[in-house]
N, C-alpha and C. Protein backbone atom coordinates (compact mmCIF):
# COMPACT_ATOMS: atom_id res chain seq x y z
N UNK A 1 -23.22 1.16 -1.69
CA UNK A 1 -22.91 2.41 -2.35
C UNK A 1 -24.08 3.39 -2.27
N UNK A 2 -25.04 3.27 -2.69
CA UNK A 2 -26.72 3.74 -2.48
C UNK A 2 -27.14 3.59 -1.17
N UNK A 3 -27.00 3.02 -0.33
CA UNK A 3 -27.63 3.07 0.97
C UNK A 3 -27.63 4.16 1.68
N UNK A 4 -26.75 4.96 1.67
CA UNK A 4 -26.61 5.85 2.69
C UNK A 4 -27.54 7.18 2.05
N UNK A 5 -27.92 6.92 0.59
CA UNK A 5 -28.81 8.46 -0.05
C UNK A 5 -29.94 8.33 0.38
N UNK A 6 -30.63 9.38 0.38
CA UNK A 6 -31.84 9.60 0.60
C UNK A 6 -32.98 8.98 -0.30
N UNK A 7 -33.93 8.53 -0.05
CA UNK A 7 -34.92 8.11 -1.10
C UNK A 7 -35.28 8.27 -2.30
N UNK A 8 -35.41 9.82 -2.09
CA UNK A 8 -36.18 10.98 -2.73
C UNK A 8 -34.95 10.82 -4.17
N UNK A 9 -33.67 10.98 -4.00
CA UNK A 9 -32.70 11.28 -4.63
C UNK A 9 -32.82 10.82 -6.36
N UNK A 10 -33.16 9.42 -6.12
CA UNK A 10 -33.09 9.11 -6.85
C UNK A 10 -34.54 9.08 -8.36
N UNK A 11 -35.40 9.74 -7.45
CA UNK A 11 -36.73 10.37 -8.11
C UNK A 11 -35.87 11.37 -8.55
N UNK A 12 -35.09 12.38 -8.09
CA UNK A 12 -34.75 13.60 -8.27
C UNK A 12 -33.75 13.80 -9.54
N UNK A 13 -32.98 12.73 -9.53
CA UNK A 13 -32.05 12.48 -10.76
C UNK A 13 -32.73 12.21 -11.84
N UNK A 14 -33.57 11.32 -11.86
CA UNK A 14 -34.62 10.78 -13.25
C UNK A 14 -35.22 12.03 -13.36
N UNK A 15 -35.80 12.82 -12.55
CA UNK A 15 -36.83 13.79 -13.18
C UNK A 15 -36.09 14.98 -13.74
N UNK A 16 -34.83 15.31 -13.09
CA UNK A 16 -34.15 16.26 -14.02
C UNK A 16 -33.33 16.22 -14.71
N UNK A 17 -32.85 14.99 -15.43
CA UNK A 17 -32.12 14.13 -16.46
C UNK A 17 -33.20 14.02 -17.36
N UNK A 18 -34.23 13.86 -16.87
CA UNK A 18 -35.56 14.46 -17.95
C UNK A 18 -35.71 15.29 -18.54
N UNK A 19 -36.16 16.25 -17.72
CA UNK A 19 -35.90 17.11 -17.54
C UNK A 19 -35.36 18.04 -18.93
N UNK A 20 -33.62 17.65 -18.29
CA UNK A 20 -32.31 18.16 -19.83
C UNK A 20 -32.87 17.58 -20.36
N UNK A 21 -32.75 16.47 -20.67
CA UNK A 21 -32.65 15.92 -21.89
C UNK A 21 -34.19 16.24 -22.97
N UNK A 22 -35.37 16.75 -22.50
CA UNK A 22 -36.01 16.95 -23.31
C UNK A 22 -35.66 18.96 -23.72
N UNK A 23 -35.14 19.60 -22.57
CA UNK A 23 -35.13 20.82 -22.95
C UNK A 23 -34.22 21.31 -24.05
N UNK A 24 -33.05 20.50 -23.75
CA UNK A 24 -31.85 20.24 -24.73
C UNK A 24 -31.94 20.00 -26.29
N UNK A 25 -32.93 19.09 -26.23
CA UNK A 25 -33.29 18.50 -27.23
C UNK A 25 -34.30 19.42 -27.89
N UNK A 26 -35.34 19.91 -26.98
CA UNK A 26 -36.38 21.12 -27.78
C UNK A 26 -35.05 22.26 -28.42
N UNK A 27 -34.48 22.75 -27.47
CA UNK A 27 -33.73 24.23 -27.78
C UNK A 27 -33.00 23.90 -29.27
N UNK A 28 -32.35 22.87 -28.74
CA UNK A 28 -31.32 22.58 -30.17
C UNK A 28 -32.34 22.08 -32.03
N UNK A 29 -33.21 22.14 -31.96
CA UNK A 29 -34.26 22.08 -33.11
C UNK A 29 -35.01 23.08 -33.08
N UNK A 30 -35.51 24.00 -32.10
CA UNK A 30 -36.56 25.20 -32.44
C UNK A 30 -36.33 26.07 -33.35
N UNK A 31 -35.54 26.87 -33.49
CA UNK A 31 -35.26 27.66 -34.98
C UNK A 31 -35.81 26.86 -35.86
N UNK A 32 -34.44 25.64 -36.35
CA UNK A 32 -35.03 25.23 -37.14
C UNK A 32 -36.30 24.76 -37.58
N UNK A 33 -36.98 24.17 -36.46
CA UNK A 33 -38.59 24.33 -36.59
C UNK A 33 -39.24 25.41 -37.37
N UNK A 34 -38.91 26.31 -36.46
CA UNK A 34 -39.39 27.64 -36.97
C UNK A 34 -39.69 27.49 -38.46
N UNK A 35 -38.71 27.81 -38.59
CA UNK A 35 -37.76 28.35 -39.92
C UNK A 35 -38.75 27.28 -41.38
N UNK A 36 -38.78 25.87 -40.81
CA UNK A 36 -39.49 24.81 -41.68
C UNK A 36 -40.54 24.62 -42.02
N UNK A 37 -41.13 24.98 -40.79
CA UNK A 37 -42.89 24.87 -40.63
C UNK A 37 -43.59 25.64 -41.10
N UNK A 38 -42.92 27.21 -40.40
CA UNK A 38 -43.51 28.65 -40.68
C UNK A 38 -42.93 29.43 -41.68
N UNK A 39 -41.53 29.21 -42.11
CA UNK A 39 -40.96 29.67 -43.06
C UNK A 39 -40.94 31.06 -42.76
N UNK A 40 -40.35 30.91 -41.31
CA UNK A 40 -39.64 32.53 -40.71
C UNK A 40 -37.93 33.00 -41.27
N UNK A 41 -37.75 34.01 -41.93
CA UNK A 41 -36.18 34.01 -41.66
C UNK A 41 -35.67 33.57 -40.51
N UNK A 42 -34.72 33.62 -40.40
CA UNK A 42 -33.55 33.19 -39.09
C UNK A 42 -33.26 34.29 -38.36
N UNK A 43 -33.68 35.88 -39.01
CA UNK A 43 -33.98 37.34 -37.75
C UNK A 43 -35.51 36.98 -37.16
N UNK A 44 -36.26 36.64 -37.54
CA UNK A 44 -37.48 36.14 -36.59
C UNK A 44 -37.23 35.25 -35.96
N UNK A 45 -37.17 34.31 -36.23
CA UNK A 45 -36.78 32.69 -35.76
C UNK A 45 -35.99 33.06 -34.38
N UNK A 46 -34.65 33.60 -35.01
CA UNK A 46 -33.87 33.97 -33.58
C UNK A 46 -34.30 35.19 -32.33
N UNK A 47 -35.88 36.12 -33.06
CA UNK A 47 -35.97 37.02 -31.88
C UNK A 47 -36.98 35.80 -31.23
N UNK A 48 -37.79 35.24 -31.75
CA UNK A 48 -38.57 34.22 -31.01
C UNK A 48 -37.75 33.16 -29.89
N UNK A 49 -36.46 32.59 -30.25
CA UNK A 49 -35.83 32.03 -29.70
C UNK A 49 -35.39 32.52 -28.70
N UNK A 50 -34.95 34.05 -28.52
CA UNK A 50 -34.31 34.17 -27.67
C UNK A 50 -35.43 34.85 -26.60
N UNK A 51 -36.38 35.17 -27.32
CA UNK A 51 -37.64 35.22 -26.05
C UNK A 51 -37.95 33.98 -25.19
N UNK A 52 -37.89 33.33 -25.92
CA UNK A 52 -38.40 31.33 -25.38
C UNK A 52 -37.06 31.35 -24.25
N UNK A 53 -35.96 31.61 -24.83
CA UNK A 53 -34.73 31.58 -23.72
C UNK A 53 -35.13 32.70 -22.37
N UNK A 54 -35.69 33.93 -22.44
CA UNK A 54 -35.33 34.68 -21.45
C UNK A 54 -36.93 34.28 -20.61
N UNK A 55 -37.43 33.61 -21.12
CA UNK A 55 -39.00 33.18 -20.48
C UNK A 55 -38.23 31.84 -19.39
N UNK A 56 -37.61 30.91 -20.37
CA UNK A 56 -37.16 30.09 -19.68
C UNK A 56 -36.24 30.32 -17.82
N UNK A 57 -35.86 31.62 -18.16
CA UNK A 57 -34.65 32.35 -16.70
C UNK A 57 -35.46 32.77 -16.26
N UNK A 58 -36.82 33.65 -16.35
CA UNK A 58 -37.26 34.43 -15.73
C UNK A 58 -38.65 33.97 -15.04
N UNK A 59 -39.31 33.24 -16.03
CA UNK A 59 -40.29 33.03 -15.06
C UNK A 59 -40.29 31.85 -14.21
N UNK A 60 -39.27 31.45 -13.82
CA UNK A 60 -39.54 30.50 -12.75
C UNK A 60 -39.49 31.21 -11.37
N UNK A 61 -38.83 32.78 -11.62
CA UNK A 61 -39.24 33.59 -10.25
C UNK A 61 -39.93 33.23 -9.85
N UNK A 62 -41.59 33.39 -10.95
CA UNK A 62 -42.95 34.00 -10.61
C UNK A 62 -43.67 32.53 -9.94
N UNK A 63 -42.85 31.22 -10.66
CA UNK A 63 -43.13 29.93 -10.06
C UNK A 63 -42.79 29.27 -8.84
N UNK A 64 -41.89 30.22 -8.61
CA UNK A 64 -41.06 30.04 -7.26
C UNK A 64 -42.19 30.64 -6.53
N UNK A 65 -42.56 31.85 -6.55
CA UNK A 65 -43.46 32.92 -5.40
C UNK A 65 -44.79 31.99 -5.41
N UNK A 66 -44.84 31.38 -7.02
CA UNK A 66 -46.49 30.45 -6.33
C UNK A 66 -46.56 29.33 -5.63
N UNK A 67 -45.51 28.46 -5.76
CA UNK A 67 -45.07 27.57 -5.28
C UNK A 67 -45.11 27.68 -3.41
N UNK A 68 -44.40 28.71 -3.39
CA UNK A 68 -44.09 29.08 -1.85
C UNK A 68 -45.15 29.41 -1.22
N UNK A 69 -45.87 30.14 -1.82
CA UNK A 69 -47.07 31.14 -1.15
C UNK A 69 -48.23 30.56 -1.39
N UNK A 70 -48.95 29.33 -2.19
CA UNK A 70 -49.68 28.86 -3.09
C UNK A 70 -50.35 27.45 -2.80
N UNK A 71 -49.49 26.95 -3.51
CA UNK A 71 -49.27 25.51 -3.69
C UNK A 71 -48.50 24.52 -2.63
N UNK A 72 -47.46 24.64 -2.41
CA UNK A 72 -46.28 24.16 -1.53
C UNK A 72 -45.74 22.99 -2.34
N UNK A 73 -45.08 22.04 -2.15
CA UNK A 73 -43.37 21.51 -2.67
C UNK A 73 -44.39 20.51 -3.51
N UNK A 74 -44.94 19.54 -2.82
CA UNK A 74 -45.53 18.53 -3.63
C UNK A 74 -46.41 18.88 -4.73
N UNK A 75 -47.45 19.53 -4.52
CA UNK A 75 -48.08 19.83 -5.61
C UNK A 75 -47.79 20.77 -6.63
N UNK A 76 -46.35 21.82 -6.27
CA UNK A 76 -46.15 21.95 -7.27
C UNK A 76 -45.12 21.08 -8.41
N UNK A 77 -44.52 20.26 -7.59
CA UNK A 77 -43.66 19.11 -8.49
C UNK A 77 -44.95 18.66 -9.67
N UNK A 78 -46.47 18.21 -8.78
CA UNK A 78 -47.40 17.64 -9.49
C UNK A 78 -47.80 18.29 -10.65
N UNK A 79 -48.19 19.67 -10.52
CA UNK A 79 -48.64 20.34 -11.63
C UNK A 79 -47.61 20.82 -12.65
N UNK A 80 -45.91 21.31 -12.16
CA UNK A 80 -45.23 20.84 -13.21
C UNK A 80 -45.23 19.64 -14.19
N UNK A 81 -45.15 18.39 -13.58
CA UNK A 81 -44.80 17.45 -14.42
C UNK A 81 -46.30 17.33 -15.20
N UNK A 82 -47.17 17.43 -14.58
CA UNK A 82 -48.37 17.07 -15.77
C UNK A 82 -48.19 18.34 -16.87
N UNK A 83 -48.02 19.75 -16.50
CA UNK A 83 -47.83 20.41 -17.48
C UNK A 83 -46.79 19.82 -18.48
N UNK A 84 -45.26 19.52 -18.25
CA UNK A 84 -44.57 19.05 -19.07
C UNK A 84 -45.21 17.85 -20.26
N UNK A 85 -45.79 17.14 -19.36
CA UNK A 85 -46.41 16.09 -19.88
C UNK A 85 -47.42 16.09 -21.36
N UNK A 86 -47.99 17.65 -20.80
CA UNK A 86 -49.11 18.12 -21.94
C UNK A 86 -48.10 18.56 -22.95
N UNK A 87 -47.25 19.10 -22.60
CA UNK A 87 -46.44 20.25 -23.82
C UNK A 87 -45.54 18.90 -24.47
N UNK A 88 -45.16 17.75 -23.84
CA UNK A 88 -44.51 17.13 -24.41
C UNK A 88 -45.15 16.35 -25.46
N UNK A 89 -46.65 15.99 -25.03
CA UNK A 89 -47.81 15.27 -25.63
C UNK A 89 -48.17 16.34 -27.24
N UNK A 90 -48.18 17.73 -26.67
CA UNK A 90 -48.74 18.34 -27.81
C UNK A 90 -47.91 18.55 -28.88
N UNK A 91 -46.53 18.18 -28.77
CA UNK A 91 -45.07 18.28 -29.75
C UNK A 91 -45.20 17.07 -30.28
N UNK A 92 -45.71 15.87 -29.80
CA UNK A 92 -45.88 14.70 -30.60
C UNK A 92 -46.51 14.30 -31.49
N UNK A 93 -47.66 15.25 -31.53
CA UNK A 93 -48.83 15.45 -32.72
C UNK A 93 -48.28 15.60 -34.32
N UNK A 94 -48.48 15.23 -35.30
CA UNK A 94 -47.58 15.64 -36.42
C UNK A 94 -49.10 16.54 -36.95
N UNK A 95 -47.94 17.56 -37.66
CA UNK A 95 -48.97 18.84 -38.22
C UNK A 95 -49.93 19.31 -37.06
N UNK A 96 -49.94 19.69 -35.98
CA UNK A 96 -51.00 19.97 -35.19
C UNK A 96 -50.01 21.61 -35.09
N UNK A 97 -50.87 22.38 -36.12
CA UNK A 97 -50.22 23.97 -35.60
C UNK A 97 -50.81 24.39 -34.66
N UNK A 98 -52.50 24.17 -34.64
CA UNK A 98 -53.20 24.67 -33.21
C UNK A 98 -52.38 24.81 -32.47
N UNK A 99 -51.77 23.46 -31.40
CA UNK A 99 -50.90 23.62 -30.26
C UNK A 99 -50.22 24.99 -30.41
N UNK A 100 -49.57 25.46 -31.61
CA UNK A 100 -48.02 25.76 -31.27
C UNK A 100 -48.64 27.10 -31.23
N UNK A 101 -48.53 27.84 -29.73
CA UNK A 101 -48.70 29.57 -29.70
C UNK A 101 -48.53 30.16 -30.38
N UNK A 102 -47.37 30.02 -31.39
CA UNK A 102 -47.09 31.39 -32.02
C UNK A 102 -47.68 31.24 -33.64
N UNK A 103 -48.70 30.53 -33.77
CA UNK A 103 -49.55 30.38 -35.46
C UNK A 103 -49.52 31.87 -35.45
N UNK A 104 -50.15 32.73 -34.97
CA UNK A 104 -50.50 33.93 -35.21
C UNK A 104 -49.72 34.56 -36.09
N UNK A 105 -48.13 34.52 -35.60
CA UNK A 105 -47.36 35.36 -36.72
C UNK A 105 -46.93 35.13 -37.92
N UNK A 106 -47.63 33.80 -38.29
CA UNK A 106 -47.62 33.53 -39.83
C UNK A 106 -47.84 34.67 -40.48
């Protein structure tokens, strides 16, 4: 059944089943984060959210042009996943507001 796929494929499924499943999982709790930690209404909470959303569509342009022009395929897979790795590491911290960018608008 598997024989005939490519190698790679199956790296490719795990890493973006990862992938969802952690972005999924961030999106569907961030407000409420918000909202708990910082004790933003839900009109802040949601303009923050929906910035985090249009960052999410847009700048992978700008990752695409570095990628291509830059870096090339492998190393940027590399420096994605270690980035993920950090942001996933720094969400695991309990009480660590440092990490979270947006302390400021307390």
């Amino acid at each position: 059944m598997f024989k005939d796929h490519p190698k790679g494929l199956f790296v490719l499924f795990f890493t973006e089943m990862w992938e969802r499943f952690g972005f999924y999982t961030v999106l569907s709790i961030f407000v409420l984060y918000l909202q708990e930690n910082y004790h933003w209404d839900a009109g802040f909470a949601g303009t923050i959210y929906g910035l985090f959303l249009a960052s999410v569509y847009f700048l992978p342009l700008f990752g695409g042009l570095i990628s291509d022009r830059l870096l090339g395929y492998g190393r940027t897979i590399l420096v994605g996943a270690i980035i993920m790795a950090i942001g996933y590491g720094l969400m695991s911290i309990p009480n660590n507001d440092r990490s979270f960018f947006l302390q400021q608008f307390q």
